[in-house]
Protein backbone atom coordinates (compact mmCIF):
# COMPACT_ATOMS: atom_id res chain seq x y z
CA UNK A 1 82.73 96.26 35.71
CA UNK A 2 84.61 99.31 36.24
CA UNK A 3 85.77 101.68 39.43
CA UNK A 4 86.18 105.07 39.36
CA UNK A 5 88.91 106.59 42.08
CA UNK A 6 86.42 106.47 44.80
CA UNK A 7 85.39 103.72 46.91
CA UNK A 8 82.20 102.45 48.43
CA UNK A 9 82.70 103.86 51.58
CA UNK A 10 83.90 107.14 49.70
CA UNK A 11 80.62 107.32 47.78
CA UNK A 12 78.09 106.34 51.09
CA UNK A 13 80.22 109.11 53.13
CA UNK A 14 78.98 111.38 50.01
CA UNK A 15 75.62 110.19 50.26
CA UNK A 16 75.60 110.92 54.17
CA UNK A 17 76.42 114.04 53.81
CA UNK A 18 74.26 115.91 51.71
CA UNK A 19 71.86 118.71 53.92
CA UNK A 20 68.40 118.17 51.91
CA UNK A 21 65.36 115.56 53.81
CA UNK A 22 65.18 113.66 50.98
CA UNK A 23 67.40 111.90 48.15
CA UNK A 24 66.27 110.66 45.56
CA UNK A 25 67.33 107.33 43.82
CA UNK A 26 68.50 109.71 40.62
CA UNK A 27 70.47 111.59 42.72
CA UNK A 28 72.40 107.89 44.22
CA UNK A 29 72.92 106.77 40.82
CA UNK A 30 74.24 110.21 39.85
CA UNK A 31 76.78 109.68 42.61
CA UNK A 32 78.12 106.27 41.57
CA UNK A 33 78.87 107.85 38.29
CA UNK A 34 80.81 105.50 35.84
CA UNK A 35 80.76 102.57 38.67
CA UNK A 36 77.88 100.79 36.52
CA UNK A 37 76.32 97.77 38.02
CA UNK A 38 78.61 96.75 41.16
CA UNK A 39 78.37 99.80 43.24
CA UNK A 40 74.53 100.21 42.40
CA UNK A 41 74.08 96.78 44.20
CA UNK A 42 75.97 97.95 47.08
CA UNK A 43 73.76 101.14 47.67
CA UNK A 44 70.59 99.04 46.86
CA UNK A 45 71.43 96.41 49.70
CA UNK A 46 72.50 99.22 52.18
CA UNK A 47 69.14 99.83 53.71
CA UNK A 48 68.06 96.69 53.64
CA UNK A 49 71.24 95.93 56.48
CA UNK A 50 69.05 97.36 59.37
CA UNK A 51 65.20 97.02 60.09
CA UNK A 52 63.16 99.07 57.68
CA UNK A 53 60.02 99.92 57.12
CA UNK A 54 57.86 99.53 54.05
CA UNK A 55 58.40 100.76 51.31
CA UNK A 56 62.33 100.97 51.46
CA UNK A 57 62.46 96.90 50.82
CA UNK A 58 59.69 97.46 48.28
CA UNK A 59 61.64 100.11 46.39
CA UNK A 60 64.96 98.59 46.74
CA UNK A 61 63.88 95.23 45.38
CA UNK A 62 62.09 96.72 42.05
CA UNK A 63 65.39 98.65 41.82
CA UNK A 64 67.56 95.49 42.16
CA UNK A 65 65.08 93.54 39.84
CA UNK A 66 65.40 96.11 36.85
CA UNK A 67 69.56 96.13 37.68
CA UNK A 68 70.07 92.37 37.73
CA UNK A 69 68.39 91.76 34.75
CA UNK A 70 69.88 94.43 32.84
CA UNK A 71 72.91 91.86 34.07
CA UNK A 72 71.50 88.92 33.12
CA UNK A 73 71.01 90.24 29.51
CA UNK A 74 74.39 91.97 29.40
CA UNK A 75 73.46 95.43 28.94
CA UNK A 76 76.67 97.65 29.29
CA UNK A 77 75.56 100.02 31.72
CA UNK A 78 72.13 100.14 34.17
CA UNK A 79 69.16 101.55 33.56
CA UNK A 80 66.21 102.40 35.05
CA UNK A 81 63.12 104.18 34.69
CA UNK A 82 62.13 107.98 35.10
CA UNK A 83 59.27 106.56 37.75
CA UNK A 84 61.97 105.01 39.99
CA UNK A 85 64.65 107.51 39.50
CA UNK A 86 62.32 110.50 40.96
CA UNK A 87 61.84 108.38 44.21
CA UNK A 88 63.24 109.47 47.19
CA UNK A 89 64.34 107.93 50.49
CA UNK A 90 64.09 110.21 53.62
CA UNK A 91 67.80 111.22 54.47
CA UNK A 92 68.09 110.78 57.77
CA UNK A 93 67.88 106.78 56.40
CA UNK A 94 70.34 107.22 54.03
CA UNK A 95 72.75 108.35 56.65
CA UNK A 96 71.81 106.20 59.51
CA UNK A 97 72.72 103.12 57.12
CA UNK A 98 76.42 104.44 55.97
CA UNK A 99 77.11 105.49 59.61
CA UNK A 100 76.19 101.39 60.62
CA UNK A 101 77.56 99.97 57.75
CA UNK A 102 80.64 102.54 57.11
CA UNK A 103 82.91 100.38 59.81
CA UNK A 104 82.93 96.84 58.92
CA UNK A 105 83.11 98.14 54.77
CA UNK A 106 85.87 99.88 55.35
CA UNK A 107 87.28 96.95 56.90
CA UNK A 108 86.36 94.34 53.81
CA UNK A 109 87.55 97.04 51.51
CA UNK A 110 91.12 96.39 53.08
CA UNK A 111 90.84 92.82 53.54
CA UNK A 112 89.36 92.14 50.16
CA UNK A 113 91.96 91.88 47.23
CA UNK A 114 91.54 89.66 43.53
CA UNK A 115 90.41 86.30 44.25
CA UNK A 116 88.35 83.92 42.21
CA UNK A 117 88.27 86.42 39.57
CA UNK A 118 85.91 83.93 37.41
CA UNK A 119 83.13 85.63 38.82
CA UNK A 120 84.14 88.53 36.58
CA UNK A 121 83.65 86.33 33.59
CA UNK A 122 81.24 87.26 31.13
CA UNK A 123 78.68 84.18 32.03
CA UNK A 124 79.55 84.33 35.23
CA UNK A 125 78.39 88.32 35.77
CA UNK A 126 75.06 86.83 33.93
CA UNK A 127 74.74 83.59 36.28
CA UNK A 128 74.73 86.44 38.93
CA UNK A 129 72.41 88.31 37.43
CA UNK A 130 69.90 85.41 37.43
CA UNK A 131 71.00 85.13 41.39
CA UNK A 132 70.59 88.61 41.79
CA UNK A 133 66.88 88.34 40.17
CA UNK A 134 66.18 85.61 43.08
CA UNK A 135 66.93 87.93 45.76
CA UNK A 136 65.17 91.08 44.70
CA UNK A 137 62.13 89.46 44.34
CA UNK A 138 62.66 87.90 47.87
CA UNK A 139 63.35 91.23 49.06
CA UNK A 140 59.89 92.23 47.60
CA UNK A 141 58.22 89.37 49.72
CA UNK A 142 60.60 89.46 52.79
CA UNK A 143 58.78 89.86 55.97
CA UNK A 144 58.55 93.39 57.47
CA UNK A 145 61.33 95.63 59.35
CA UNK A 146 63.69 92.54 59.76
CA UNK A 147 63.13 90.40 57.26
CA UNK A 148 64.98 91.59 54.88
CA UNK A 149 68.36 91.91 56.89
CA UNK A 150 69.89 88.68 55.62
CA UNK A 151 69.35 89.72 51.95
CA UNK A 152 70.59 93.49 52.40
CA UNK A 153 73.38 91.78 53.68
CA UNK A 154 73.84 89.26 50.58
CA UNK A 155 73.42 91.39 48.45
CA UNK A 156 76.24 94.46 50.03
CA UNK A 157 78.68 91.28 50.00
CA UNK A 158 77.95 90.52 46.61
CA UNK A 159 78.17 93.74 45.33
CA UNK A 160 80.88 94.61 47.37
CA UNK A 161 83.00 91.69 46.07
CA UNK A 162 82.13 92.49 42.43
CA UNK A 163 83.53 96.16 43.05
CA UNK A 164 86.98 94.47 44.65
CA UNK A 165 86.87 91.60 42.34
CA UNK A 166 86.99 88.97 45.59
CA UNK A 167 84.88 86.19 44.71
CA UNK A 168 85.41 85.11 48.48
CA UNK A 169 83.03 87.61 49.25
CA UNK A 170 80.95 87.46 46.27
CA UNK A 171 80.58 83.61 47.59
CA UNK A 172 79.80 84.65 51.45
CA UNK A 173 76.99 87.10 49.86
CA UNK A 174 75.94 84.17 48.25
CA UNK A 175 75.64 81.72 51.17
CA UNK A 176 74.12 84.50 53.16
CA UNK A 177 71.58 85.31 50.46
CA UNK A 178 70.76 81.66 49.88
CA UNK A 179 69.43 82.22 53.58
CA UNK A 180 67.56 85.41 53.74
CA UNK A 181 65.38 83.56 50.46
CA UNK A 182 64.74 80.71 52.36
CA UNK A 183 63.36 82.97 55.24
CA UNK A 184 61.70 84.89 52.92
CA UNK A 185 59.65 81.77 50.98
CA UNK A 186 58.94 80.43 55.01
CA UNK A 187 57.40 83.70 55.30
CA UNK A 188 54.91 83.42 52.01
CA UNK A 189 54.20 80.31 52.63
CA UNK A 190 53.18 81.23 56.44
CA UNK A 191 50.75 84.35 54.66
CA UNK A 192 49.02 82.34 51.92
CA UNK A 193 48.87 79.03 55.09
CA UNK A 194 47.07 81.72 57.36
CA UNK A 195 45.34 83.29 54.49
CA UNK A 196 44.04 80.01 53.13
CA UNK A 197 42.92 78.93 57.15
CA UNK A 198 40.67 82.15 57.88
CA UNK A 199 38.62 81.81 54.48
């Protein structure tokens, strides 16, 4: 799991500041350049930290699922298809998100520092792979425009701690996550309950 010289908040300040309407998910992972895996969870929980609307949970979800599986079958560095690489995301989204999120990551990014570092492991990187397959498909299913606030958050910390090697954090993303899925199955259950009532 390697870092390049920049940071996260170096890399979303990047991302802010481009002048074109639209990025493209390409043009993110172009950014993160040899980060690999951690720093590609960060950006893909980013959005999801204020209320969206569909697709962006949609989107990021598929993109988490294809990255924490890659993880889960220890695959060196990400990939992800030419049909999700050409999306974009409108920028003015992209930039609203870094300027909320910018404060408080700058602040974890001095607080964090090498703890637990058995969650750098070999199995332990595919354990959270398997975790990190849980929460993109409850992404997919979380309930609209707020939903899916308690697993952009989960999965920022996890990726976050990952990128500073602080399995504190990696555990609070955890905790956090373990949440926003339970909010997310209540939700289901509530469609197919309502679903199941009317016909």
């Amino acid at each position: 799991m390697s870092q390049g010289p920049s940071r996260t908040s170096d890399i979303l300040m990047q991302l802010a500041a481009g002048t074109e309407d639209r990025i493209s998910v390409r043009q993110i992972v172009a950014a993160l350049g040899e980060r690999t895996y951690a720093l590609l969870i960060v950006v893909l929980g980013l959005p999801n930290c204020l209320p969206m609307p569909p697709p962006i949970p949609l989107i990021s979800g598929i993109l988490l699922f294809f990255v924490a599986l890659q993880l889960v079958v220890g695959w060196p560095s990400p990939w992800l298809p030419r049909r999700l690489l050409d999306r974009t995301l409108a920028r003015d989204v992209v930039s609203k998100a870094a300027a909320r999120a910018l404060p408080w990551l700058v602040w974890l990014e001095r607080a964090a520092r090498p703890r637990l570092v058995v969650f750098h492991s070999e199995p332990a990187l595919r354990v959270m792979g398997v975790v990190l397959l849980a929460f993109s498909l409850a992404l997919v299913f979380a309930a609209p425009f707020i939903g899916q606030i308690p697993l952009g958050l989960a999965v920022c910390l996890v990726g976050l701690g990952l990128v500073e090697r602080d399995g504190y954090v990696v555990v609070s993303g955890l905790a956090v996550g373990m949440v926003g899925t339970s909010l997310s199955l209540g939700f289901v259950f509530a469609v197919i309950a309502s679903a199941t009532a009317i016909f």
